[in-house]
PDB file of N, CA and C in Angstrom:
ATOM      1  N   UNK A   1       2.928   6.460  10.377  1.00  0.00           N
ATOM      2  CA  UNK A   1       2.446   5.230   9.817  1.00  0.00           C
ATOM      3  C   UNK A   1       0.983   5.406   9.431  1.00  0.00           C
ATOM      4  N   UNK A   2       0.531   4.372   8.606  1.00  0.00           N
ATOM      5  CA  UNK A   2      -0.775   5.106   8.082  1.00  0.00           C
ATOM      6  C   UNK A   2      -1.461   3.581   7.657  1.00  0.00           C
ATOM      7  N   UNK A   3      -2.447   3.231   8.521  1.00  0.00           N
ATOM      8  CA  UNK A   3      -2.923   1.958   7.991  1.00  0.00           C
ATOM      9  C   UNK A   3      -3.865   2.024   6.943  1.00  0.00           C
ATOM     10  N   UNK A   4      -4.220   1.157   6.033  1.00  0.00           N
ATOM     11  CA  UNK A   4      -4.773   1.385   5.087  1.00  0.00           C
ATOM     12  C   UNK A   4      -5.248   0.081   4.613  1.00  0.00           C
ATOM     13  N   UNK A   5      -6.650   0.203   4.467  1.00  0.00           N
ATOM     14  CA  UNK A   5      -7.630  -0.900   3.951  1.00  0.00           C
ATOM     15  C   UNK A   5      -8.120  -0.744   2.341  1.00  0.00           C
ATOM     16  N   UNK A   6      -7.074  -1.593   1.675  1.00  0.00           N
ATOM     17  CA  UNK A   6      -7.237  -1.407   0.167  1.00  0.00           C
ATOM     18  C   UNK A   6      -8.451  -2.430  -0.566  1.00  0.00           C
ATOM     19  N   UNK A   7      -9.471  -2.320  -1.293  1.00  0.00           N
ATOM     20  CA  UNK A   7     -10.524  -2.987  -1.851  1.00  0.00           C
ATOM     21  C   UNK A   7     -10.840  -2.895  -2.812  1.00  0.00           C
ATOM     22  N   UNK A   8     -10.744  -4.160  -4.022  1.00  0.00           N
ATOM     23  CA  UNK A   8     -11.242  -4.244  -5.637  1.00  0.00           C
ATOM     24  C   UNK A   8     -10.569  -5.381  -5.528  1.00  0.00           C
ATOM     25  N   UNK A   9     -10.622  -5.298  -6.832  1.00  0.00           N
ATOM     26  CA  UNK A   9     -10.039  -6.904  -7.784  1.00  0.00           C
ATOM     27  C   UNK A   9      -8.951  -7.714  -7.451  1.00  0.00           C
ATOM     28  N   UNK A  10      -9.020  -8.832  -7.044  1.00  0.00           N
ATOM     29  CA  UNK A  10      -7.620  -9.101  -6.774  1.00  0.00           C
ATOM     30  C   UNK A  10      -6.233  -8.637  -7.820  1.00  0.00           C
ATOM     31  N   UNK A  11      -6.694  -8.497  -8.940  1.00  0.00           N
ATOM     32  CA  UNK A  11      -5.719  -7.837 -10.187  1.00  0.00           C
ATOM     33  C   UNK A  11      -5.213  -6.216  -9.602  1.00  0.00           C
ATOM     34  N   UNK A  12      -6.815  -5.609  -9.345  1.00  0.00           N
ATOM     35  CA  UNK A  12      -5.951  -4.285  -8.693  1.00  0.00           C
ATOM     36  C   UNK A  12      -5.442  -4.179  -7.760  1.00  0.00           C
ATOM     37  N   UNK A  13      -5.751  -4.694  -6.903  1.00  0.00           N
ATOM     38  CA  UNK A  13      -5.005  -4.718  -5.326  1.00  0.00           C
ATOM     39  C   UNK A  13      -3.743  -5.119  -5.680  1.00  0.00           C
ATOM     40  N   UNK A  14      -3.448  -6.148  -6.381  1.00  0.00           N
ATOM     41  CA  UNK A  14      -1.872  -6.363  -6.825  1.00  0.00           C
ATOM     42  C   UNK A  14      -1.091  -5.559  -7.335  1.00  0.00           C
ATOM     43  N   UNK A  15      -1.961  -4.572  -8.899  1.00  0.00           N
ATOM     44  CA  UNK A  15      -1.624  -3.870  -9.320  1.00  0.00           C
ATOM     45  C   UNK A  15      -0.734  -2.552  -8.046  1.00  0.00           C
ATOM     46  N   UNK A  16      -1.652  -1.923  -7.429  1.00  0.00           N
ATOM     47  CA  UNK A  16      -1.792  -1.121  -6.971  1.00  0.00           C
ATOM     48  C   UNK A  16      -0.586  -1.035  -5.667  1.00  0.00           C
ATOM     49  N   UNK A  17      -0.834  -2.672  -4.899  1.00  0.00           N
ATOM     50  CA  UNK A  17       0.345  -2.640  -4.161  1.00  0.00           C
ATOM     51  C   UNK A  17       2.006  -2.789  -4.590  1.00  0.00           C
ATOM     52  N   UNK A  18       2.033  -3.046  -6.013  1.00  0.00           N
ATOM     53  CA  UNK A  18       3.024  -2.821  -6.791  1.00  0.00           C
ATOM     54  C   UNK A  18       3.991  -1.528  -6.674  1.00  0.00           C
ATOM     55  N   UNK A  19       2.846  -0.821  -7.027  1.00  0.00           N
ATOM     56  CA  UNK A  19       3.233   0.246  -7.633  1.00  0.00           C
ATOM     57  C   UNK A  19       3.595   1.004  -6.105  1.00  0.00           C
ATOM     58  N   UNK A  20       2.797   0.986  -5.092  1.00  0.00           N
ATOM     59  CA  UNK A  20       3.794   1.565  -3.710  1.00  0.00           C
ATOM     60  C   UNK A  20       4.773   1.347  -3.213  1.00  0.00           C
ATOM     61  N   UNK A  21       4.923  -0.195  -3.406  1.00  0.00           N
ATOM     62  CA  UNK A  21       6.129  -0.755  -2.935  1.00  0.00           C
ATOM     63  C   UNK A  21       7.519  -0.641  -3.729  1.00  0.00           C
ATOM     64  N   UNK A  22       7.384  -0.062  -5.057  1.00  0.00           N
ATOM     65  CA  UNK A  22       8.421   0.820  -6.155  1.00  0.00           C
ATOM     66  C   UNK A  22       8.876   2.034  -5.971  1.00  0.00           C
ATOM     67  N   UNK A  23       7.436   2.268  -5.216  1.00  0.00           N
ATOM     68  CA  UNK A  23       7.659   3.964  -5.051  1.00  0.00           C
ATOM     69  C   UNK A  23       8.884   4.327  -3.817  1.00  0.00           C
ATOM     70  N   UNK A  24       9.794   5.763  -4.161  1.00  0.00           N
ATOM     71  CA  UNK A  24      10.823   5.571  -2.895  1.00  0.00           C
ATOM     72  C   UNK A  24      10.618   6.186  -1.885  1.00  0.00           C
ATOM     73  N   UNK A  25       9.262   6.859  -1.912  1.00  0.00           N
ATOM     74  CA  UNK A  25       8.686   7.573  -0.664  1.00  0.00           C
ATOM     75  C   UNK A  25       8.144   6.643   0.456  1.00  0.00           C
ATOM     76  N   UNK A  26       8.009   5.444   0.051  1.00  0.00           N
ATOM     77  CA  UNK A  26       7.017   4.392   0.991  1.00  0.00           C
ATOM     78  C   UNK A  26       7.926   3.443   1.151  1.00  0.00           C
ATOM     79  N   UNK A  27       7.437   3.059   2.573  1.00  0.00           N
ATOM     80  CA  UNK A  27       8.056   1.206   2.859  1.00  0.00           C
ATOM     81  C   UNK A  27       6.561   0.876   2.798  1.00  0.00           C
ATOM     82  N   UNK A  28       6.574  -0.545   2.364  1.00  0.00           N
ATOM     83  CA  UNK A  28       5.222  -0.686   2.567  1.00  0.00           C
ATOM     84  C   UNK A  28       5.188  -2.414   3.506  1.00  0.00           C
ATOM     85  N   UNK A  29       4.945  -1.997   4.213  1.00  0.00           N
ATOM     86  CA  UNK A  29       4.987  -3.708   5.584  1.00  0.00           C
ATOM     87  C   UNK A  29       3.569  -3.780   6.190  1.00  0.00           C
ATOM     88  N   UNK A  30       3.909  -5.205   6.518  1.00  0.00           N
ATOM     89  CA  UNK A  30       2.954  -6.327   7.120  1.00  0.00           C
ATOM     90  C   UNK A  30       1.446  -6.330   6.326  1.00  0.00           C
ATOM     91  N   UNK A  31       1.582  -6.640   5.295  1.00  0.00           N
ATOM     92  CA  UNK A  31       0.588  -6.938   4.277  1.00  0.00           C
ATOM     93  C   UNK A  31      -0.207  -7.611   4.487  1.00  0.00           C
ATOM     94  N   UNK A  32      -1.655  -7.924   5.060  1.00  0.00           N
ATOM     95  CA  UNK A  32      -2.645  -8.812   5.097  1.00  0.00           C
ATOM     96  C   UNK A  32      -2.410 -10.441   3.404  1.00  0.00           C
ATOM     97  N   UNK A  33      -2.845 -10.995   3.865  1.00  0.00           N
ATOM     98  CA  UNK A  33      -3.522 -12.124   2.591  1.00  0.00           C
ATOM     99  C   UNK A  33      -4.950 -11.371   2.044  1.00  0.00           C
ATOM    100  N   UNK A  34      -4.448 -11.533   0.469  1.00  0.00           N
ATOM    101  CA  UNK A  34      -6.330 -11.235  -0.053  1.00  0.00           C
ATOM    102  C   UNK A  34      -7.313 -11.770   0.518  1.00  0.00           C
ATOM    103  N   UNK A  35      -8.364 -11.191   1.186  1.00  0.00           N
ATOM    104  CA  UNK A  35      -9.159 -11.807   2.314  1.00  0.00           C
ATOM    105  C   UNK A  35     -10.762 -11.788   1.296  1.00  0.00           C
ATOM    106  N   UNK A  36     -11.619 -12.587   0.981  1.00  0.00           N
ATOM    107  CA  UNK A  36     -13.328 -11.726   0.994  1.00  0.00           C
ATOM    108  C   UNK A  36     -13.799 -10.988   1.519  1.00  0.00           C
ATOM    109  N   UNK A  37     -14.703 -10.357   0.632  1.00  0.00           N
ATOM    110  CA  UNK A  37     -15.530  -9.642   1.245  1.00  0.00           C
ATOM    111  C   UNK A  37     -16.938 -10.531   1.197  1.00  0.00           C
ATOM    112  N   UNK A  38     -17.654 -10.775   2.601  1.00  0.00           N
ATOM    113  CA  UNK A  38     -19.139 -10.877   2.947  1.00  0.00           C
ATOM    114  C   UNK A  38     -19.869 -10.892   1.666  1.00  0.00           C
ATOM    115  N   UNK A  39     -19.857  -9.521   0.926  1.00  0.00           N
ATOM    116  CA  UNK A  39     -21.372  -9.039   0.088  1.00  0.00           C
ATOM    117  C   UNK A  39     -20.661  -9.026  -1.129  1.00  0.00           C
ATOM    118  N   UNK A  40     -19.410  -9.900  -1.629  1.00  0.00           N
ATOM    119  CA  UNK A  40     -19.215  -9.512  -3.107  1.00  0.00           C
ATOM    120  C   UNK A  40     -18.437 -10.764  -2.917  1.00  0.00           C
ATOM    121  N   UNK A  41     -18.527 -11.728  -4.585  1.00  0.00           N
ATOM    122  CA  UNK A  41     -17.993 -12.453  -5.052  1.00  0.00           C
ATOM    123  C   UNK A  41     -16.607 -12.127  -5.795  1.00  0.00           C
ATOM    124  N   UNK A  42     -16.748 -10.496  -6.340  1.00  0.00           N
ATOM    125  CA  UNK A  42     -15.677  -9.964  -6.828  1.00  0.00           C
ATOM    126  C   UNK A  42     -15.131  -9.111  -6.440  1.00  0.00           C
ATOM    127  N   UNK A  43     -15.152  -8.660  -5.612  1.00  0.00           N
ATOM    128  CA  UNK A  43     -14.214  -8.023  -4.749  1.00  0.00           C
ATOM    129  C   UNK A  43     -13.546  -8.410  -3.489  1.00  0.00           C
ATOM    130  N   UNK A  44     -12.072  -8.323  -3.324  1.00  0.00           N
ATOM    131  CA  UNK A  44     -11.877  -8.527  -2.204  1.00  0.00           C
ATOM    132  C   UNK A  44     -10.771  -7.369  -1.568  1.00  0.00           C
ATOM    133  N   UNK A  45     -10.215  -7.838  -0.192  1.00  0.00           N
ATOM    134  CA  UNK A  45      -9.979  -6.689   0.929  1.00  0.00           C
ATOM    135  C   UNK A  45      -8.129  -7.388   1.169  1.00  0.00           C
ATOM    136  N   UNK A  46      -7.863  -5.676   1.607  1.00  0.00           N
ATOM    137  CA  UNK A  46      -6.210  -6.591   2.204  1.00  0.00           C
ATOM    138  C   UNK A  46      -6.285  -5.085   2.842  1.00  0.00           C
ATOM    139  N   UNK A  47      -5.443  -5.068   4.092  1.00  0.00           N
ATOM    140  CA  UNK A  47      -4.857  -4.268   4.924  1.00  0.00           C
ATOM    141  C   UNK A  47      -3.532  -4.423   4.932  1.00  0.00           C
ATOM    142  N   UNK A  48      -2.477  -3.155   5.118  1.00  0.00           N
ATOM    143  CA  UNK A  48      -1.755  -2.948   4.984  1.00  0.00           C
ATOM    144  C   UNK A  48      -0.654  -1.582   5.868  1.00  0.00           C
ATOM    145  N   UNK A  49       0.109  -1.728   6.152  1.00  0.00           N
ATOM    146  CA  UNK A  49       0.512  -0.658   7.030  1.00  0.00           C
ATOM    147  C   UNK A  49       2.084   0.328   6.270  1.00  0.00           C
ATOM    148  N   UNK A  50       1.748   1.618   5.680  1.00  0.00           N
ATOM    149  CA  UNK A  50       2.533   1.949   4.838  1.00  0.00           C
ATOM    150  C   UNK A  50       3.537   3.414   6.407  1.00  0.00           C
ATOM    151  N   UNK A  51       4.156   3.337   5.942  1.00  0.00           N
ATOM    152  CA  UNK A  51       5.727   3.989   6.410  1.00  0.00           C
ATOM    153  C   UNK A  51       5.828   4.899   5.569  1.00  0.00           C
ATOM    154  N   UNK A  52       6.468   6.404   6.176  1.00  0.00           N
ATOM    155  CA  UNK A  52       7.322   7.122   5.027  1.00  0.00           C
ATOM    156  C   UNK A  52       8.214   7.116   5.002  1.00  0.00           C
ATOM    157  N   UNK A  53       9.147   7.227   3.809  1.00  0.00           N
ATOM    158  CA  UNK A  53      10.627   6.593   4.101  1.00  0.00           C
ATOM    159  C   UNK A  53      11.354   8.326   4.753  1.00  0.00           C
ATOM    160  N   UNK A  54      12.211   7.918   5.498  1.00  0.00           N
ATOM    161  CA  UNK A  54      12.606   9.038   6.214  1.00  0.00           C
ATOM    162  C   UNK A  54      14.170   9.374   4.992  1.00  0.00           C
ATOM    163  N   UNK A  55      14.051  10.878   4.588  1.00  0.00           N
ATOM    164  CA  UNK A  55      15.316  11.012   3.439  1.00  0.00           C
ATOM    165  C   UNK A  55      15.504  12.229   4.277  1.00  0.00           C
ATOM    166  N   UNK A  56      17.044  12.301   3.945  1.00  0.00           N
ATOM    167  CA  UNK A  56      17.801  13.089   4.310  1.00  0.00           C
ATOM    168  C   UNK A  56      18.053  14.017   3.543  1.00  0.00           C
ATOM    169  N   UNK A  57      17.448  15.242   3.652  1.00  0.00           N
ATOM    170  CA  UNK A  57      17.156  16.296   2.619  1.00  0.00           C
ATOM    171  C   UNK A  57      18.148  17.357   2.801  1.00  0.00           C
ATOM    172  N   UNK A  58      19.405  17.829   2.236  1.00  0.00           N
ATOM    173  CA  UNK A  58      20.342  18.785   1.947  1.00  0.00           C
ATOM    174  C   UNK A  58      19.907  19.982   1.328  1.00  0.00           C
ATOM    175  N   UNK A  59      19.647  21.254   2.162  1.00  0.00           N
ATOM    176  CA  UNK A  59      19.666  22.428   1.566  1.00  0.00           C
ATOM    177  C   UNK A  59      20.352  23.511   1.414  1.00  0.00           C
ATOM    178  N   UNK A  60      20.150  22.974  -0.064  1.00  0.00           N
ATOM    179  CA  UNK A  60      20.874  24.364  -0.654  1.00  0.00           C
ATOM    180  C   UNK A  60      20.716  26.097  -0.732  1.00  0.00           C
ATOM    181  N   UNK A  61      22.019  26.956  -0.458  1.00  0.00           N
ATOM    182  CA  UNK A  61      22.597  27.935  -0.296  1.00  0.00           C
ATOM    183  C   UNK A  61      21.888  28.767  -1.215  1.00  0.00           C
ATOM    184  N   UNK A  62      21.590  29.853  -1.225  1.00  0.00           N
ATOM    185  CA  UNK A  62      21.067  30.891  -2.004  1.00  0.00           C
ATOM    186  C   UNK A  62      22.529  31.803  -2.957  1.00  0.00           C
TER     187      UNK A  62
END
C-alpha cells in the first residue's frame, strides 16, 4: 500500500485521480475531500491510499 499526498488544482487532482483509478494496476481507496492549503488560495491537497492490484501472471513455456 502506498499512501500518497497529491497537490495542485482542484482540476488536476481530479484529472489525475482519474486517470489511476482507470488504470488496471491500481485500486485506488479511501480518498480524502479536496482539503486547503494554509499558504495558497490555489492550490489544494487530498490524500489517498493506492493498492496494487494483485494479477495472476501465467508463464509461458520456452
Amino acid at each position: 500500500m502506498l499512501k500518497v499526498r497529491v497537490q495542485g488544482t482542484r482540476n488536476d487532482i481530479r484529472w489525475f485521480l482519474k486517470i489511476l483509478e482507470k488504470d488496471d494496476r491500481f485500486d485506488v481507496l479511501d480518498t480524502s475531500d479536496i482539503m486547503s492549503i494554509k499558504t495558497s488560495n490555489r492550490f489544494k491537497r487530498v490524500y489517498t491510499n493506492i493498492y496494487r492490484k494483485q494479477t495472476s501472471t501465467v508463464h509461458k513455456g520456452k
